[in-house]
C-alpha atoms as a PDB file:
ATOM      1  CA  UNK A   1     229.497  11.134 190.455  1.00  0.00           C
ATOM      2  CA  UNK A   2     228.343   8.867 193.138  1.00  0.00           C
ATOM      3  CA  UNK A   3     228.008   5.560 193.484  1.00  0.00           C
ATOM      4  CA  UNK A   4     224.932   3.826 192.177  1.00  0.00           C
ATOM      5  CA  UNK A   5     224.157   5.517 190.076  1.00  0.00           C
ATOM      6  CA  UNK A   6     224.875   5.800 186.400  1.00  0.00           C
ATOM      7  CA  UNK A   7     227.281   7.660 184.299  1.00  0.00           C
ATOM      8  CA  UNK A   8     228.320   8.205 181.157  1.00  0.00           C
ATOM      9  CA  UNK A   9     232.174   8.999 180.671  1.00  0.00           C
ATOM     10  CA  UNK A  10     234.714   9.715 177.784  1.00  0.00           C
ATOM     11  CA  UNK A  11     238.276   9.836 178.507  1.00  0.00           C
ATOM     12  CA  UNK A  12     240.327  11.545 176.303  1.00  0.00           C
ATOM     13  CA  UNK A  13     244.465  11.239 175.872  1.00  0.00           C
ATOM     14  CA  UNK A  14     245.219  15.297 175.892  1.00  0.00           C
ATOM     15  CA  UNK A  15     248.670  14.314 175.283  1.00  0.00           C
ATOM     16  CA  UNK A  16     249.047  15.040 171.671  1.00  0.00           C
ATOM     17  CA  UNK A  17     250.751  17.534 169.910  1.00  0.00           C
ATOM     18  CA  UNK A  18     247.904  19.644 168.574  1.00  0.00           C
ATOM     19  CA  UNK A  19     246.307  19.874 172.304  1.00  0.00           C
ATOM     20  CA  UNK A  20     249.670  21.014 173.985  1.00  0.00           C
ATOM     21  CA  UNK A  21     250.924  22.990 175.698  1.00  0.00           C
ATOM     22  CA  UNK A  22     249.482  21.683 178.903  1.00  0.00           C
ATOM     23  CA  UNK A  23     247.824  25.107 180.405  1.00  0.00           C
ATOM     24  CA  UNK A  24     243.919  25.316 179.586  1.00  0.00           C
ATOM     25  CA  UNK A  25     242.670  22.284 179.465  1.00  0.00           C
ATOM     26  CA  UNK A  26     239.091  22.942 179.085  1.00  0.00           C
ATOM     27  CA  UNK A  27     239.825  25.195 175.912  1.00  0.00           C
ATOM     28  CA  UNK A  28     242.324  22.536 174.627  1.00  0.00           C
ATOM     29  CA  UNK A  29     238.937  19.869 175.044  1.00  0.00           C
ATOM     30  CA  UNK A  30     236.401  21.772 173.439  1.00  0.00           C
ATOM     31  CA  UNK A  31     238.163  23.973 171.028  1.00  0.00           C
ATOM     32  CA  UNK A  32     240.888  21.624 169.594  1.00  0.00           C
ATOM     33  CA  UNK A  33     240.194  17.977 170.299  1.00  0.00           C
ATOM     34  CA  UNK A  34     238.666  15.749 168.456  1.00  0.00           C
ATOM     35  CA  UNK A  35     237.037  12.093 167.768  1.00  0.00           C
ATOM     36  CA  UNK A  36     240.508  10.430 167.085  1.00  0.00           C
ATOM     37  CA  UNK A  37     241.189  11.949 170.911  1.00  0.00           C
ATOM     38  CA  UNK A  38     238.663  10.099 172.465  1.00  0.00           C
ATOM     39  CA  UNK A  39     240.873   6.572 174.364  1.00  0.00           C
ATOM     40  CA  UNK A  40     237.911   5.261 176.296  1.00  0.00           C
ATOM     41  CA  UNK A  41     233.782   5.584 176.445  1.00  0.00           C
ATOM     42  CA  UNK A  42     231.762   4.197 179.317  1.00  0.00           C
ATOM     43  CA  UNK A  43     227.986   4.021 179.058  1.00  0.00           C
ATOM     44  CA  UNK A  44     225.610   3.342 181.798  1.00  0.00           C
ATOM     45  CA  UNK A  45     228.733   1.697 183.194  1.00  0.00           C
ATOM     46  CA  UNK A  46     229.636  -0.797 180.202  1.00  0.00           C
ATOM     47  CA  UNK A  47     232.739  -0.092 178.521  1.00  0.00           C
ATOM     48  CA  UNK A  48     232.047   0.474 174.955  1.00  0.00           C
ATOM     49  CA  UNK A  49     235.320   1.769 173.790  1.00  0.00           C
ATOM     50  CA  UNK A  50     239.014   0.888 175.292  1.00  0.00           C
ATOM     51  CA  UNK A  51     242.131   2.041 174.055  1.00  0.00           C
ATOM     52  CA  UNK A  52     240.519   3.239 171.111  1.00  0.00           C
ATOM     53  CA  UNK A  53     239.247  -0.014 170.337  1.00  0.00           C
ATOM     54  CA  UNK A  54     235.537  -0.841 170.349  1.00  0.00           C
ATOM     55  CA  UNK A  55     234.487  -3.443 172.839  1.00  0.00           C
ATOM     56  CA  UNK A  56     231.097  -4.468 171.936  1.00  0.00           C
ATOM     57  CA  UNK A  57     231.096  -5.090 168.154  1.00  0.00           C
ATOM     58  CA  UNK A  58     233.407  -6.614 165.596  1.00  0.00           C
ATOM     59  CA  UNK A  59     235.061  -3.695 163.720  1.00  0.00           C
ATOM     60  CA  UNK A  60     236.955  -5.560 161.313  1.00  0.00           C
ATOM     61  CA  UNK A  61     233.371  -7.435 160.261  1.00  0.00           C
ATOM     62  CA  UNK A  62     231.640  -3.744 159.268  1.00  0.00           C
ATOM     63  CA  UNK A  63     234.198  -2.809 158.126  1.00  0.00           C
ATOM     64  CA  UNK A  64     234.044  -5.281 155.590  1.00  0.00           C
ATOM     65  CA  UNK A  65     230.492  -5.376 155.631  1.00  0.00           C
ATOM     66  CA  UNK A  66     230.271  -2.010 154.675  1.00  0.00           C
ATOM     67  CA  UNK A  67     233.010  -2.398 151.838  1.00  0.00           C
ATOM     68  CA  UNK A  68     230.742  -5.261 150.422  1.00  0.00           C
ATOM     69  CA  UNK A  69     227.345  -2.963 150.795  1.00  0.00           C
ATOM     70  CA  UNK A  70     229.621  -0.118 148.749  1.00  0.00           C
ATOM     71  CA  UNK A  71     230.446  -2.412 145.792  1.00  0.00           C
ATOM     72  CA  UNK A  72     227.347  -3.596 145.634  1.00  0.00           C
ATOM     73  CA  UNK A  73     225.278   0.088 145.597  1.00  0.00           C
ATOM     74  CA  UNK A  74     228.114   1.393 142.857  1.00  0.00           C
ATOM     75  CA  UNK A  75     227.197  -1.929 141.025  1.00  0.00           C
ATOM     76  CA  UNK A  76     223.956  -1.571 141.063  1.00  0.00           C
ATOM     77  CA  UNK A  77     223.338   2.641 140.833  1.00  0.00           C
ATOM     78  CA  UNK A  78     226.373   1.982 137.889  1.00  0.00           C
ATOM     79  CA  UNK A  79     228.675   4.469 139.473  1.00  0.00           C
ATOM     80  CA  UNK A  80     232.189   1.930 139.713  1.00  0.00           C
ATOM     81  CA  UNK A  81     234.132   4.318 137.264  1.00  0.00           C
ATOM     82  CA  UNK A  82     233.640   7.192 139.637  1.00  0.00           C
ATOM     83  CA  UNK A  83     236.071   5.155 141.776  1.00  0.00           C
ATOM     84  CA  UNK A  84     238.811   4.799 139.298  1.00  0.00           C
ATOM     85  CA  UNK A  85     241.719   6.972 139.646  1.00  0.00           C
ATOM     86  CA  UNK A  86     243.075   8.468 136.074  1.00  0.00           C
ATOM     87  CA  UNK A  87     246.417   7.222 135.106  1.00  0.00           C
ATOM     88  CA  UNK A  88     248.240  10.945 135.982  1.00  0.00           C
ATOM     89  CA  UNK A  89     246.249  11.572 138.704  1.00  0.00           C
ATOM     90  CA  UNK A  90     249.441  11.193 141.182  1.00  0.00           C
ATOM     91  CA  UNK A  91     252.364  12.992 140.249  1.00  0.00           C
ATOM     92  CA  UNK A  92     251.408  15.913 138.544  1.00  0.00           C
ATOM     93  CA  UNK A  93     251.301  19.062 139.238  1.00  0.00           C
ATOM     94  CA  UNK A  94     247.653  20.565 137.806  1.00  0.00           C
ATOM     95  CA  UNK A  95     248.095  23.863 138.781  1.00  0.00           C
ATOM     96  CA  UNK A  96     251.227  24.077 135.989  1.00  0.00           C
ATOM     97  CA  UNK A  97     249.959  21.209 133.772  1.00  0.00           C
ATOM     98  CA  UNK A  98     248.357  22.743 130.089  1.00  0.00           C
ATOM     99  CA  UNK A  99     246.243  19.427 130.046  1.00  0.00           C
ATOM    100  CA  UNK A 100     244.160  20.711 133.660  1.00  0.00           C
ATOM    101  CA  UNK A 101     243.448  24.425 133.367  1.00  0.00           C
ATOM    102  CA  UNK A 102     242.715  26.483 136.303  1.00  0.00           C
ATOM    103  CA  UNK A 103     239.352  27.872 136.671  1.00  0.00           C
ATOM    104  CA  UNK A 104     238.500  31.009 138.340  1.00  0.00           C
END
């Protein structure tokens, strides 16, 4: 890098469990991390994501945007009942339950 001119960077926290132990770190990057590693992006010099935290947009607002725009395609394609869990769905064990038969 040098300065003036523009860079794009991504820090990412390497101190998780699944990237340890500390030796290779450029395997531990690009074989084993992952999106939910990434701490901070910088674009063109704006900060666009800090502490894992975007800092440009309101995430709480698409994320409920985007909940709204879901109910309103299952409404209208009539899909809502693929979202309904059945009554036994937690609980039960299907591999030794008559009522869900394993197929091969």
């Amino acid at each position: 890098m040098e300065v003036g001119k523009k860079a794009d960077i991504v820090l990412v926290d390497m101190k998780k469990p699944h990237l340890y132990p500390p030796n290779m770190p450029v395997t531990r990057l690009t074989h084993f991390a992952n999106a939910a590693d990434v701490d901070t992006v910088i674009v063109a010099g704006t900060v666009l994501l800090r502490k894992r935290k975007p800092v440009m947009v309101d995430e709480e607002e698409i994320l409920e945007a985007a909940a709204v725009e879901l109910a309103l395609t299952l409404k209208r394609t009539g899909l809502q009942a693929l979202t309904n869990e059945p009554q036994d769905f937690w609980g039960v064990n299907r591999r030794l339950n008559k009522d869900y038969p394993i197929r091969k």
